[in-house]
PDB file of N, CA and C in Angstrom:
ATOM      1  N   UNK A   1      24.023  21.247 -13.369  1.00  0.00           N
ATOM      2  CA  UNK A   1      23.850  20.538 -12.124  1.00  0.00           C
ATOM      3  C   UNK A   1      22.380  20.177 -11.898  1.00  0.00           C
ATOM      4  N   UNK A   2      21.479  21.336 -11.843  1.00  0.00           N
ATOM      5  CA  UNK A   2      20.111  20.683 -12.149  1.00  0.00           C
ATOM      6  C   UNK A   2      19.692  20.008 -12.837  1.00  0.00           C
ATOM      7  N   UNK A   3      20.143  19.829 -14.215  1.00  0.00           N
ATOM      8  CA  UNK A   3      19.562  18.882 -15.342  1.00  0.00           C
ATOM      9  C   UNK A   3      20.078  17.763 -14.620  1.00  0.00           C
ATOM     10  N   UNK A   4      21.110  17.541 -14.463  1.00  0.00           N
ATOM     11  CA  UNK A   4      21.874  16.014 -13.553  1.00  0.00           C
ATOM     12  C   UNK A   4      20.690  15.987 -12.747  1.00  0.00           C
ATOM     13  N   UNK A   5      20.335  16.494 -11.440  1.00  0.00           N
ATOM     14  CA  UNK A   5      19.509  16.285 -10.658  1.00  0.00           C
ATOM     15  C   UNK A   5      18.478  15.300 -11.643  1.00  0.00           C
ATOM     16  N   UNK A   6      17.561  16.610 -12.313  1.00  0.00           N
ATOM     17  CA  UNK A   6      16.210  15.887 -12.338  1.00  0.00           C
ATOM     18  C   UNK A   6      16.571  14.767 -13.489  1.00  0.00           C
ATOM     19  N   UNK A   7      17.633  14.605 -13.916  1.00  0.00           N
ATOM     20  CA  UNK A   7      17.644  13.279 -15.423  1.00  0.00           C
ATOM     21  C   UNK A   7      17.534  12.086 -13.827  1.00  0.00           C
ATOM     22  N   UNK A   8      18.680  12.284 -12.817  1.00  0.00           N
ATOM     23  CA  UNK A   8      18.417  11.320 -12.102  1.00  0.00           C
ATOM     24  C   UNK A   8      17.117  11.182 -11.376  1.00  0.00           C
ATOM     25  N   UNK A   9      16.342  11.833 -10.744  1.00  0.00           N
ATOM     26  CA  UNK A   9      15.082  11.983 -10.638  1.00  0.00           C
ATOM     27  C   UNK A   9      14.305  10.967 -11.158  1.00  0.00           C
ATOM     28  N   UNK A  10      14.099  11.432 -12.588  1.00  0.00           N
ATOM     29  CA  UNK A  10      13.377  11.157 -13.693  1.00  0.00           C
ATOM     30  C   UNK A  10      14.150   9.269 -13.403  1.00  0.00           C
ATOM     31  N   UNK A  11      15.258   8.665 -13.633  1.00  0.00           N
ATOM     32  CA  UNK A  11      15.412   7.309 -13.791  1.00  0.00           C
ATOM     33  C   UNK A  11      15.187   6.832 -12.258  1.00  0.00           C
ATOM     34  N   UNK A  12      15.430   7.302 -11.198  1.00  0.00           N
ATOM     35  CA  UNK A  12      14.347   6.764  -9.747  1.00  0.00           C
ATOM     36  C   UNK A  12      13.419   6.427 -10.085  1.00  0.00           C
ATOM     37  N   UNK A  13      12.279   7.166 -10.887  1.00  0.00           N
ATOM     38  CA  UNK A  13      10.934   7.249 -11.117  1.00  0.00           C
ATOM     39  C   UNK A  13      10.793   5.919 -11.573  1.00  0.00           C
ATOM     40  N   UNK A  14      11.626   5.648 -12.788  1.00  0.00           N
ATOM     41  CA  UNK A  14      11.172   4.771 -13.909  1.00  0.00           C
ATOM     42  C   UNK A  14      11.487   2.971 -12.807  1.00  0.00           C
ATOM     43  N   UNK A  15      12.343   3.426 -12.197  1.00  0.00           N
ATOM     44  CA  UNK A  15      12.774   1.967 -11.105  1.00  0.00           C
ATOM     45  C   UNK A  15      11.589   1.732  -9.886  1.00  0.00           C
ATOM     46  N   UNK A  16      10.789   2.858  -9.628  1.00  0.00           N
ATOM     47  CA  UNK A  16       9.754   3.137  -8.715  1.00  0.00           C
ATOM     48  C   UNK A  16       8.446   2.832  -9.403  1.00  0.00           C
ATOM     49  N   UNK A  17       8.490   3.069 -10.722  1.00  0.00           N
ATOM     50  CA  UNK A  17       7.404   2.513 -11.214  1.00  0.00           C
ATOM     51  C   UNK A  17       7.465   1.091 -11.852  1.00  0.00           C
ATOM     52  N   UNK A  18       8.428   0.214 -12.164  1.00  0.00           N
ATOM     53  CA  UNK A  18       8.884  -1.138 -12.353  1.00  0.00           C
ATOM     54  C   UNK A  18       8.519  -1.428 -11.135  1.00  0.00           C
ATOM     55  N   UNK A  19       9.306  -0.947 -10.079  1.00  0.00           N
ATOM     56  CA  UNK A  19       8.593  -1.995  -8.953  1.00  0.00           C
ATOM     57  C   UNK A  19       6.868  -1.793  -8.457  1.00  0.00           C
ATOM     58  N   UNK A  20       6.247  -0.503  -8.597  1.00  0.00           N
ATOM     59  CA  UNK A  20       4.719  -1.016  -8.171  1.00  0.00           C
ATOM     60  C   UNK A  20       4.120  -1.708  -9.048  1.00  0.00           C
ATOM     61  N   UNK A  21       4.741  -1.881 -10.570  1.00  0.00           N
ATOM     62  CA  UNK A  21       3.776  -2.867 -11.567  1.00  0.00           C
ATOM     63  C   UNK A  21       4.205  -3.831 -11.316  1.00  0.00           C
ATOM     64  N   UNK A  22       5.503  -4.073 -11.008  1.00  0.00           N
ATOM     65  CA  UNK A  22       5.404  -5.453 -10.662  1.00  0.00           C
ATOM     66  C   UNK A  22       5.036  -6.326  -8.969  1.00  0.00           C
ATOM     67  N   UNK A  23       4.691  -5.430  -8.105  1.00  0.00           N
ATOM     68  CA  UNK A  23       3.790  -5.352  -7.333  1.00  0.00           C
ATOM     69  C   UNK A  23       2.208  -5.823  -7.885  1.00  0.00           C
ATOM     70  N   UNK A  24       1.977  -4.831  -8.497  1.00  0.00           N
ATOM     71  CA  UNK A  24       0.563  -5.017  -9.042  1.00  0.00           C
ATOM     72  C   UNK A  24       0.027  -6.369  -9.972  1.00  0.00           C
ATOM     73  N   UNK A  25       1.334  -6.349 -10.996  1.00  0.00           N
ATOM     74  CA  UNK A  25       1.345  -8.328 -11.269  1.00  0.00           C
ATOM     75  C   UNK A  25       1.636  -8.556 -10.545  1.00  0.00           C
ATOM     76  N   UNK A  26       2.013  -9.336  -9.254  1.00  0.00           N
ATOM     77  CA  UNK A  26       2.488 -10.319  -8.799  1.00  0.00           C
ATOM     78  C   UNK A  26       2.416 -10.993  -7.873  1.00  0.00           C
ATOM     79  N   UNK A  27       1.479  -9.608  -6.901  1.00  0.00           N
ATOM     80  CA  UNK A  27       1.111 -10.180  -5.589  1.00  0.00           C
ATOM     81  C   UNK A  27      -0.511  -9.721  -5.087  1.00  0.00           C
ATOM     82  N   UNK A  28      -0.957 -10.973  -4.947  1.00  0.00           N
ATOM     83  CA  UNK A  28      -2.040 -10.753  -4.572  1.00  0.00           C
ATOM     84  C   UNK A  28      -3.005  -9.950  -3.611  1.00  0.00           C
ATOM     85  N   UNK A  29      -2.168  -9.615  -2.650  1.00  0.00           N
ATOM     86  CA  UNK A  29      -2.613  -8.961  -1.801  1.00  0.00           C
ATOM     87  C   UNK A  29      -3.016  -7.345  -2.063  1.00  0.00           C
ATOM     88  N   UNK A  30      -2.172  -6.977  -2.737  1.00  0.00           N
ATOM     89  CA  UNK A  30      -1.801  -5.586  -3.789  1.00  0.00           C
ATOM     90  C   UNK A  30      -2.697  -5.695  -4.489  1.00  0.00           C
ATOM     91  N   UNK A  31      -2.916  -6.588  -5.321  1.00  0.00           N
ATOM     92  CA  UNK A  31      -4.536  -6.696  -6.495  1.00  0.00           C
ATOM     93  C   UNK A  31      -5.371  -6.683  -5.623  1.00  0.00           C
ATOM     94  N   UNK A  32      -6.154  -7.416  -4.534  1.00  0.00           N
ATOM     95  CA  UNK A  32      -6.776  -6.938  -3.825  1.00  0.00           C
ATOM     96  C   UNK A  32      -6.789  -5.655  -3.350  1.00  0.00           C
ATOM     97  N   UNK A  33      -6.005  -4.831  -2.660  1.00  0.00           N
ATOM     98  CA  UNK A  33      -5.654  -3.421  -2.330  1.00  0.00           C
ATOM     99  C   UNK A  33      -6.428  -2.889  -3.214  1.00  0.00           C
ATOM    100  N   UNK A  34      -5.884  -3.074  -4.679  1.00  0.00           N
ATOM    101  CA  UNK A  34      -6.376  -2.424  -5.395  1.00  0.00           C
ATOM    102  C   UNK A  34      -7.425  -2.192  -5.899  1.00  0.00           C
ATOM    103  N   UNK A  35      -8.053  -3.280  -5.771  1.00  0.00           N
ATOM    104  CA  UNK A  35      -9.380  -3.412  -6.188  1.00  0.00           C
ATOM    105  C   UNK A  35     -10.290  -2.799  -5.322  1.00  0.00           C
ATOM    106  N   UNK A  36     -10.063  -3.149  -4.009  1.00  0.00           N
ATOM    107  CA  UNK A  36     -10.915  -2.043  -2.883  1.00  0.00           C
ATOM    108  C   UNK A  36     -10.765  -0.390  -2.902  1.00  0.00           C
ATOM    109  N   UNK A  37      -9.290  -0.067  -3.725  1.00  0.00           N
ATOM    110  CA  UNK A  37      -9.129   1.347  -4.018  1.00  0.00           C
ATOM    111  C   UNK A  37      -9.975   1.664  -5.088  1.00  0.00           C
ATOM    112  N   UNK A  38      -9.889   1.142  -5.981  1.00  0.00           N
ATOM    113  CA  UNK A  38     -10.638   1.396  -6.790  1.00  0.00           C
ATOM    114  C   UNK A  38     -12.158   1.738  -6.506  1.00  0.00           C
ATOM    115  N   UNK A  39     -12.944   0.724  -5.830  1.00  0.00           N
ATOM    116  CA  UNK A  39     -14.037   0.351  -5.773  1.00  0.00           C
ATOM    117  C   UNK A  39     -14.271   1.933  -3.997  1.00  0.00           C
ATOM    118  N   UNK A  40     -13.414   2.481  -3.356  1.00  0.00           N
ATOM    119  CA  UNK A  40     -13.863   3.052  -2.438  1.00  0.00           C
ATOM    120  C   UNK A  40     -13.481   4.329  -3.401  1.00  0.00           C
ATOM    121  N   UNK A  41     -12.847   4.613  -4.539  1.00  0.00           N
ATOM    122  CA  UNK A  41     -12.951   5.779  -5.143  1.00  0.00           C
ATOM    123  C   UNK A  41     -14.049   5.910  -6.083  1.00  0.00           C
ATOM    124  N   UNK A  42     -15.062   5.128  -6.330  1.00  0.00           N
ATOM    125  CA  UNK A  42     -15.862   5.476  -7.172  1.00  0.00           C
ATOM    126  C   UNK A  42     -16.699   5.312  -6.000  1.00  0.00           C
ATOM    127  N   UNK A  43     -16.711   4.982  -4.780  1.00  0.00           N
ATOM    128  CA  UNK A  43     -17.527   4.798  -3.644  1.00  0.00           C
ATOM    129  C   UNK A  43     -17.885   6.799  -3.434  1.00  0.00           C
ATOM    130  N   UNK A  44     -16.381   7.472  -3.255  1.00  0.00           N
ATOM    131  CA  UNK A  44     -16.043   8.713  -2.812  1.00  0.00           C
ATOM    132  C   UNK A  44     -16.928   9.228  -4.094  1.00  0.00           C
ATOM    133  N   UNK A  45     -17.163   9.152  -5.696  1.00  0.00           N
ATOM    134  CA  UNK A  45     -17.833  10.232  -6.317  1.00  0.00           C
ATOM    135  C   UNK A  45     -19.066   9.423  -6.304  1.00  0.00           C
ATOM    136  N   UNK A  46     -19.625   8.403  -6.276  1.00  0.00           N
ATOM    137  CA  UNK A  46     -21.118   8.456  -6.017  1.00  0.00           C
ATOM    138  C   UNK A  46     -21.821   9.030  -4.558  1.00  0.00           C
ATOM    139  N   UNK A  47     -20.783   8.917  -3.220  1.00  0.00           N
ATOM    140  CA  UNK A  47     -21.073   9.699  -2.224  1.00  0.00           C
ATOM    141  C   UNK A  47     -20.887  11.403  -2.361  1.00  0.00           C
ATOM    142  N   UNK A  48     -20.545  11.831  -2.965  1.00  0.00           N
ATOM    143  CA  UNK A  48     -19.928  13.183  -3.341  1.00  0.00           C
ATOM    144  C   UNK A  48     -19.040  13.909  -2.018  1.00  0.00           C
ATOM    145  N   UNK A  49     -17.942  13.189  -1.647  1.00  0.00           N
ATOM    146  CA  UNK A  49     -17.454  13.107  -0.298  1.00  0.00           C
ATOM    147  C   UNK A  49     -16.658  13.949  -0.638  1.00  0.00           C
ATOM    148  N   UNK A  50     -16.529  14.882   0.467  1.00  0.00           N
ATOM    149  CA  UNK A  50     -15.996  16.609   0.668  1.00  0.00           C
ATOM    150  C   UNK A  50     -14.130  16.249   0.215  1.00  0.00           C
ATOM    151  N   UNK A  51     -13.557  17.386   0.102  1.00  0.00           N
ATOM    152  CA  UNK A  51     -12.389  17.292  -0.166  1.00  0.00           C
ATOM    153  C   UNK A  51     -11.494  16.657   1.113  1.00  0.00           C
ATOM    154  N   UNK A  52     -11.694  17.142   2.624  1.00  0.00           N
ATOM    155  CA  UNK A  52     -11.360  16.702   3.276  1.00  0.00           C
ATOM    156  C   UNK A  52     -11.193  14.743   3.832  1.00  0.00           C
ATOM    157  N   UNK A  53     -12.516  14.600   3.153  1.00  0.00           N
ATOM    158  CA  UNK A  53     -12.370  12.825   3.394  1.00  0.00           C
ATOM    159  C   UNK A  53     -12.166  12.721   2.175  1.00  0.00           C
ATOM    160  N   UNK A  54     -11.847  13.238   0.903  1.00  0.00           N
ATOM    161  CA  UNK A  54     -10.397  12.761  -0.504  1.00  0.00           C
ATOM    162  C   UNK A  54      -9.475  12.810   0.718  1.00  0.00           C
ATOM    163  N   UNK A  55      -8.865  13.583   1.412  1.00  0.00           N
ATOM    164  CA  UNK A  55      -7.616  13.718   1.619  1.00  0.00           C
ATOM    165  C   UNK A  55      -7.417  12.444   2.481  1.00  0.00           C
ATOM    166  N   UNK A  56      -8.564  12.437   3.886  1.00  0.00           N
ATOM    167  CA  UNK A  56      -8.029  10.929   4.504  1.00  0.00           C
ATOM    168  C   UNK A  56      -8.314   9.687   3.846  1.00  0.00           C
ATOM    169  N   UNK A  57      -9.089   9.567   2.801  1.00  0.00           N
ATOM    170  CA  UNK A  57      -9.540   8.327   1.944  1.00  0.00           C
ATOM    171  C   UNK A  57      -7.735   8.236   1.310  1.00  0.00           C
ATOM    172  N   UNK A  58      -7.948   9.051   0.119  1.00  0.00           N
ATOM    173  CA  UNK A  58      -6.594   8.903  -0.711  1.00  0.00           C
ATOM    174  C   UNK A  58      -5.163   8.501   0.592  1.00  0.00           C
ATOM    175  N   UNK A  59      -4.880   9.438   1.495  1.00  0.00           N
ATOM    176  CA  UNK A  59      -4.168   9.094   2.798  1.00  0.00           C
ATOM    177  C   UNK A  59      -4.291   7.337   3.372  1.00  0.00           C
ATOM    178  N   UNK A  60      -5.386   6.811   3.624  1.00  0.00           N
ATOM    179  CA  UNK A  60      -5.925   5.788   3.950  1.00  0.00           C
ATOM    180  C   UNK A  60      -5.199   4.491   2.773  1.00  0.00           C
ATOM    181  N   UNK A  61      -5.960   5.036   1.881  1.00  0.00           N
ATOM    182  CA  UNK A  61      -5.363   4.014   0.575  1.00  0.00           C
ATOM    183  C   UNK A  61      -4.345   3.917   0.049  1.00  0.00           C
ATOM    184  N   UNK A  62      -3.334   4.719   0.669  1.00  0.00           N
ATOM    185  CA  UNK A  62      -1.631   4.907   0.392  1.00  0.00           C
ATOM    186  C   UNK A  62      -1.615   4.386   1.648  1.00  0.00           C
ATOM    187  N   UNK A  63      -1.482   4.561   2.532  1.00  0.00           N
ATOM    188  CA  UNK A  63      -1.220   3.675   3.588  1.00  0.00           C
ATOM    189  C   UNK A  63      -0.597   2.181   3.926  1.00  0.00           C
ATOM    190  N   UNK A  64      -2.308   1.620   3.581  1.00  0.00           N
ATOM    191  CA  UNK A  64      -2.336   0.256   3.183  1.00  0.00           C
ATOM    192  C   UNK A  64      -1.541  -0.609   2.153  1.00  0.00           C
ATOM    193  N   UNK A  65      -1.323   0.312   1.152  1.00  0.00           N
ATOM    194  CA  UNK A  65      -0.618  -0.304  -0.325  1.00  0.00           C
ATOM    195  C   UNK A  65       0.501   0.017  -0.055  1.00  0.00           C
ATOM    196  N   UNK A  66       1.121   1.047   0.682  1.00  0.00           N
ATOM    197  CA  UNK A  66       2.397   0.804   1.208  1.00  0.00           C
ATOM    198  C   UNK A  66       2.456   0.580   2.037  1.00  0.00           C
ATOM    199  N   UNK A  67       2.080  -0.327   3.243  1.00  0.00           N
ATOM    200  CA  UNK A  67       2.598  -1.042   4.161  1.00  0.00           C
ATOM    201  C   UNK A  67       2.779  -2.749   3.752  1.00  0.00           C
ATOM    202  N   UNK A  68       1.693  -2.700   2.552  1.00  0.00           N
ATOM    203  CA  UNK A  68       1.372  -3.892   1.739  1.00  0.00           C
ATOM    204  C   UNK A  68       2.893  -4.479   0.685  1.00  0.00           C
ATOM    205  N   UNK A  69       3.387  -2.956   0.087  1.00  0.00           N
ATOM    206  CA  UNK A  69       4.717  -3.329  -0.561  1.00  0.00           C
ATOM    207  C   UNK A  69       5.761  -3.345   0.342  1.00  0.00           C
ATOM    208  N   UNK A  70       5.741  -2.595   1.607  1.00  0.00           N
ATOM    209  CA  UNK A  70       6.842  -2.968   2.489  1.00  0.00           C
ATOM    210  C   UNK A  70       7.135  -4.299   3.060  1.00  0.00           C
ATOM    211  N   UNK A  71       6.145  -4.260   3.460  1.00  0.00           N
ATOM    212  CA  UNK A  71       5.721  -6.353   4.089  1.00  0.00           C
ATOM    213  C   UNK A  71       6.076  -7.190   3.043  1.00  0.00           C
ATOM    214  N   UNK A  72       5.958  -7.162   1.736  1.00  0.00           N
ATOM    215  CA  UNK A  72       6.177  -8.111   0.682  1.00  0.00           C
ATOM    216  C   UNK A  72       7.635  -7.786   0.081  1.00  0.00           C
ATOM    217  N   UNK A  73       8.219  -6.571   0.228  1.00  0.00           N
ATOM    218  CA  UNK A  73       9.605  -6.797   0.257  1.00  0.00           C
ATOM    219  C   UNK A  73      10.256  -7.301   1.613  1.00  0.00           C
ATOM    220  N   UNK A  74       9.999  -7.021   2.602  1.00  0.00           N
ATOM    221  CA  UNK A  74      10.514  -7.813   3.729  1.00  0.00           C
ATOM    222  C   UNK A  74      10.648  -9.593   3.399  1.00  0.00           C
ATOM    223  N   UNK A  75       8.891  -9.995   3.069  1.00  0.00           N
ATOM    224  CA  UNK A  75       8.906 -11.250   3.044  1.00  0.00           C
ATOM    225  C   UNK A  75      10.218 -11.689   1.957  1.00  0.00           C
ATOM    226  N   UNK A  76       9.963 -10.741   0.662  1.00  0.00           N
ATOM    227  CA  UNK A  76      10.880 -11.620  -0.482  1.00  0.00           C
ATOM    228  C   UNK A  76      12.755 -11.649   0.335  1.00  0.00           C
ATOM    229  N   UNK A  77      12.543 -10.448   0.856  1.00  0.00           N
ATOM    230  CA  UNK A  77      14.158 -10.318   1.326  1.00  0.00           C
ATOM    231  C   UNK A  77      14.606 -11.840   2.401  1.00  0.00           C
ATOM    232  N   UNK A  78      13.590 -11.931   3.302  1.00  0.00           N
ATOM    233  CA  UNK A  78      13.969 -12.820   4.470  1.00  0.00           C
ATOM    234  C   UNK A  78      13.937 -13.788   3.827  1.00  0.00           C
ATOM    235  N   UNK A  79      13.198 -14.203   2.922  1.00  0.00           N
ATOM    236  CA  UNK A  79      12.934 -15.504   1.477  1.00  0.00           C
ATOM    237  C   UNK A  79      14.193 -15.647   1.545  1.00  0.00           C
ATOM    238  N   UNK A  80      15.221 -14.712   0.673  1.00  0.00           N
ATOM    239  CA  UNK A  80      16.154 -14.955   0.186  1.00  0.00           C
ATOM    240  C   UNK A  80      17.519 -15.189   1.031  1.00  0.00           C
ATOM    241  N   UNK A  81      16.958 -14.583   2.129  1.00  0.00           N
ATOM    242  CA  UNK A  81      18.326 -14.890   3.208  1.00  0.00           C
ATOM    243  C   UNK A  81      18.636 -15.781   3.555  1.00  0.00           C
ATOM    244  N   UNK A  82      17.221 -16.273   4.172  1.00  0.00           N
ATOM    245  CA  UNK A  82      17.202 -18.081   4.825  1.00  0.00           C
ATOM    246  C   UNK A  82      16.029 -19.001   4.044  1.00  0.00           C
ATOM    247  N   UNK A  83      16.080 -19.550   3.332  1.00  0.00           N
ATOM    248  CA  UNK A  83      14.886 -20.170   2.606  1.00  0.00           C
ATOM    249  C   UNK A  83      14.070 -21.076   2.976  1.00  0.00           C
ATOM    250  N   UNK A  84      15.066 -21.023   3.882  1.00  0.00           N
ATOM    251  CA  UNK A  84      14.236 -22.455   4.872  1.00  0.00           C
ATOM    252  C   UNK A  84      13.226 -22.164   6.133  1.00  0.00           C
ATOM    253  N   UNK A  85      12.364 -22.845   6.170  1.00  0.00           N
ATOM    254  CA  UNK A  85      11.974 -22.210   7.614  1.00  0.00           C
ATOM    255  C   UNK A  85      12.970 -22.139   8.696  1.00  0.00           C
ATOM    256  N   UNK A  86      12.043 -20.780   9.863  1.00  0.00           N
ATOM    257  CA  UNK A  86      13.500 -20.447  10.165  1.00  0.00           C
ATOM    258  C   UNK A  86      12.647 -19.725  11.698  1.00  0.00           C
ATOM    259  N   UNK A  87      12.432 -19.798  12.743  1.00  0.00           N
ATOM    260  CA  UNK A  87      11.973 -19.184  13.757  1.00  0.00           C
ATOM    261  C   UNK A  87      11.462 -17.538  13.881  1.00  0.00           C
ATOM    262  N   UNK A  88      13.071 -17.238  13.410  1.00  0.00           N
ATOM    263  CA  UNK A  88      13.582 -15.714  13.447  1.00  0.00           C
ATOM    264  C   UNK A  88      12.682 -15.099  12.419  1.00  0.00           C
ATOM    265  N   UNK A  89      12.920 -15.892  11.524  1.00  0.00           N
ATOM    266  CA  UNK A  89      12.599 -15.011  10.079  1.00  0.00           C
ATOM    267  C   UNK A  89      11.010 -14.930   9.743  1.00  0.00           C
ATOM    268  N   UNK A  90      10.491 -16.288  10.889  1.00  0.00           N
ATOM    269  CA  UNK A  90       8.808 -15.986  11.149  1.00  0.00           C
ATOM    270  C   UNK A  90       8.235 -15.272  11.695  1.00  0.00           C
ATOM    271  N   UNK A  91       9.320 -14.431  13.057  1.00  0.00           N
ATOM    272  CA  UNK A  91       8.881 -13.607  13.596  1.00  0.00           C
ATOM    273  C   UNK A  91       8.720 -12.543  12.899  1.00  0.00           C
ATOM    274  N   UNK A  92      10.119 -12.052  12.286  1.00  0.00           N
ATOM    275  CA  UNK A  92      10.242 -10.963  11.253  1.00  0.00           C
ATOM    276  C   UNK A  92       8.939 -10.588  10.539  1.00  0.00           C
ATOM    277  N   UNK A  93       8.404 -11.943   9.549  1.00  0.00           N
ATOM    278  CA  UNK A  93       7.375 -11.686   8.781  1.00  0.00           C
ATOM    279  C   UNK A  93       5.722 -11.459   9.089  1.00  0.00           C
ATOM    280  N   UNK A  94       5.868 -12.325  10.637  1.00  0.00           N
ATOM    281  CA  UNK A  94       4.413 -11.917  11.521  1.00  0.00           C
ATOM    282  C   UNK A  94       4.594 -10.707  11.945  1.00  0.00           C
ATOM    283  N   UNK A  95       5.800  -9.914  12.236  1.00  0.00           N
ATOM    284  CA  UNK A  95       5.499  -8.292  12.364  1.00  0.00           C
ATOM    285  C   UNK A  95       5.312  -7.298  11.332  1.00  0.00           C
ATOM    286  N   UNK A  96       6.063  -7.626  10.191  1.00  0.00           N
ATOM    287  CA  UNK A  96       5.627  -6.897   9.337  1.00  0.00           C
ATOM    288  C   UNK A  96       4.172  -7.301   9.030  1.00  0.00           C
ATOM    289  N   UNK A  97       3.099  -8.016   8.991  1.00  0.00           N
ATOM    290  CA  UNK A  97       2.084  -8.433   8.243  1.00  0.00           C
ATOM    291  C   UNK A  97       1.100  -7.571   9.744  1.00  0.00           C
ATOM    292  N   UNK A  98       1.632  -7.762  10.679  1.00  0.00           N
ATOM    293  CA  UNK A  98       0.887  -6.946  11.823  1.00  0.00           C
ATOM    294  C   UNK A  98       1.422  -5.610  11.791  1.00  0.00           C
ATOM    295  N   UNK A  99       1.871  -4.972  10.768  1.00  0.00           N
ATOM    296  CA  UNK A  99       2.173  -3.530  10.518  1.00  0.00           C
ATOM    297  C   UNK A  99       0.915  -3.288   9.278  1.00  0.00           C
ATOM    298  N   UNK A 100       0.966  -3.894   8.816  1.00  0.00           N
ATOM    299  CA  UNK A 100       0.102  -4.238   7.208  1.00  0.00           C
ATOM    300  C   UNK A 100      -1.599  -3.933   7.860  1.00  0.00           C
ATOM    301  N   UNK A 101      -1.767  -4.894   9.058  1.00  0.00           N
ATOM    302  CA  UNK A 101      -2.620  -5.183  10.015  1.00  0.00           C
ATOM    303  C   UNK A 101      -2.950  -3.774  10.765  1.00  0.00           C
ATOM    304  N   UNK A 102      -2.145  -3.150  11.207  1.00  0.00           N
ATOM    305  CA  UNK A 102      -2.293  -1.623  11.335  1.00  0.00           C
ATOM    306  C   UNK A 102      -2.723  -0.772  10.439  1.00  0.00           C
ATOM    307  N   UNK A 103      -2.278  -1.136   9.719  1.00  0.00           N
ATOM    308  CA  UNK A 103      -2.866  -0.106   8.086  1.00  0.00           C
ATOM    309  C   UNK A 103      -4.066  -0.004   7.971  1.00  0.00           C
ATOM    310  N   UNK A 104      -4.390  -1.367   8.043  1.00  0.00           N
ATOM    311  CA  UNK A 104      -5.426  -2.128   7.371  1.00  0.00           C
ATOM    312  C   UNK A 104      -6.916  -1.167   8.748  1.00  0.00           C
ATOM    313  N   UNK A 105      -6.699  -1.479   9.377  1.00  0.00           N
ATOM    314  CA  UNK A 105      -7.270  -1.052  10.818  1.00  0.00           C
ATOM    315  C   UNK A 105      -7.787   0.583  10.273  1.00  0.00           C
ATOM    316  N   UNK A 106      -6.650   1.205  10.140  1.00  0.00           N
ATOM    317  CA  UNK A 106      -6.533   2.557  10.162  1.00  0.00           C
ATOM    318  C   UNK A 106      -7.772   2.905   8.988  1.00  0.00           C
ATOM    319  N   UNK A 107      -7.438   2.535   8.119  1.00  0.00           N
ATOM    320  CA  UNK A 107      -8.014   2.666   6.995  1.00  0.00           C
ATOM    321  C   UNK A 107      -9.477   2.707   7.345  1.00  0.00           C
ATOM    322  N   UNK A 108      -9.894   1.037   7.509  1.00  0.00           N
ATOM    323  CA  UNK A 108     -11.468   0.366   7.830  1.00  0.00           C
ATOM    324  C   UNK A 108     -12.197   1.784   8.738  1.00  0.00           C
ATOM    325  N   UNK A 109     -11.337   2.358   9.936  1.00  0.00           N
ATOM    326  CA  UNK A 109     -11.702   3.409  10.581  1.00  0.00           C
ATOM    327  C   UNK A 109     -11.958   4.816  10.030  1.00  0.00           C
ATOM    328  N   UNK A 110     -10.827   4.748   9.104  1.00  0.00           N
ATOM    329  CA  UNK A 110     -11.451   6.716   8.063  1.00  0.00           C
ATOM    330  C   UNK A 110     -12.231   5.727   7.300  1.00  0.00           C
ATOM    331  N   UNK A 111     -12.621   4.841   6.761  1.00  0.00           N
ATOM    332  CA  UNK A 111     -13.907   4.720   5.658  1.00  0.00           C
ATOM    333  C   UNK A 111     -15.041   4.353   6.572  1.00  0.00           C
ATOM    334  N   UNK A 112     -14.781   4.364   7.421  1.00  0.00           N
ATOM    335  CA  UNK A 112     -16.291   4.506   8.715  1.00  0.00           C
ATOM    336  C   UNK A 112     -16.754   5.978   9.053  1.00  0.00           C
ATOM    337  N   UNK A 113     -15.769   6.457   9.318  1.00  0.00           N
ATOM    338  CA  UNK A 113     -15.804   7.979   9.788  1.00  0.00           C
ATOM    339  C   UNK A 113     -16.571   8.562   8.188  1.00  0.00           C
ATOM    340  N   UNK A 114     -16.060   8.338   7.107  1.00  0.00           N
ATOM    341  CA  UNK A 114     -16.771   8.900   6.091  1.00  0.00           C
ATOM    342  C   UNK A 114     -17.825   8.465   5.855  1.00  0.00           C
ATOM    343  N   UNK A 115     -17.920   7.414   6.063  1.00  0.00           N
ATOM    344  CA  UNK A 115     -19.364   6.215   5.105  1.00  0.00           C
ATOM    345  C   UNK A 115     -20.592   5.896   5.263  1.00  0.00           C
ATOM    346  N   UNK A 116     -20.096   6.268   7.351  1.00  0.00           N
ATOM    347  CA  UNK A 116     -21.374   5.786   7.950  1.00  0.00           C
ATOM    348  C   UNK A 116     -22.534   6.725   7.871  1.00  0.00           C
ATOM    349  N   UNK A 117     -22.180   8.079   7.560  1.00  0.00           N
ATOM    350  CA  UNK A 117     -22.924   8.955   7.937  1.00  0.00           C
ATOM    351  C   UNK A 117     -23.749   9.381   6.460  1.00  0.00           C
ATOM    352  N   UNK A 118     -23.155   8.604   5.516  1.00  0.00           N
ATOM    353  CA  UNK A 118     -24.090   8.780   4.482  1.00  0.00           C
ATOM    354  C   UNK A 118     -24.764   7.884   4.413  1.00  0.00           C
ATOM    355  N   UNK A 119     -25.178   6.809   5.578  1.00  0.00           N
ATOM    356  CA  UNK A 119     -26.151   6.239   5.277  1.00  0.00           C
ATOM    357  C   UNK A 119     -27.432   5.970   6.236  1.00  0.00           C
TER     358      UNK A 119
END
């Protein structure tokens, strides 16, 4: 019964990681993400920033990249429902992108709380 468990486990994984690479090809916003992750984690070891701001940095930068893949499956889903422009389905996608917009916020605020004070 456990081996069942984790074999299924283990093939979630492999469908969880198909979709962030293809996240990572495909949408721009995500390559961006990423690139600022990148660039605020080598930010974190040239600052030599305590374990506690790893935890809200890394926290911060999951955040964003998943509110970033949620919003872009929303968009592709409502894509596919109505293809056309559509009132409803603009609203839909201006809230998710103002959830994204929250992230985004949250974030800019723990890399202040860490950043400013090293300089």
């Amino acid at each position: 019964m456990f081996i069942t468990f984790l074999k299924n486990r283990l093939l979630a994984s492999k469908y969880a990681i198909k979709g962030a690479l293809t996240l990572i090809k495909n949408e721009p916003s995500i390559q961006l993400q990423t690139i600022i992750s990148i660039g605020v984690t080598i930010a974190g070891f040239v600052f030599d920033i305590s374990a506690t701001q790893w935890m809200f940095q890394c926290f911060a930068i999951g955040l964003v990249i998943t509110a970033e893949g949620l919003n872009t499956a929303i968009e592709e889903m409502a894509n596919f429902i109505h293809p056309t422009q559509n009132p409803k389905i603009g609203i839909i996608k201006d809230i998710a992108a103002g959830a994204v917009f929250f992230a985004a916020i949250t974030a800019v605020v723990i890399g202040c709380f860490i950043y400013i004070p090293k300089f």
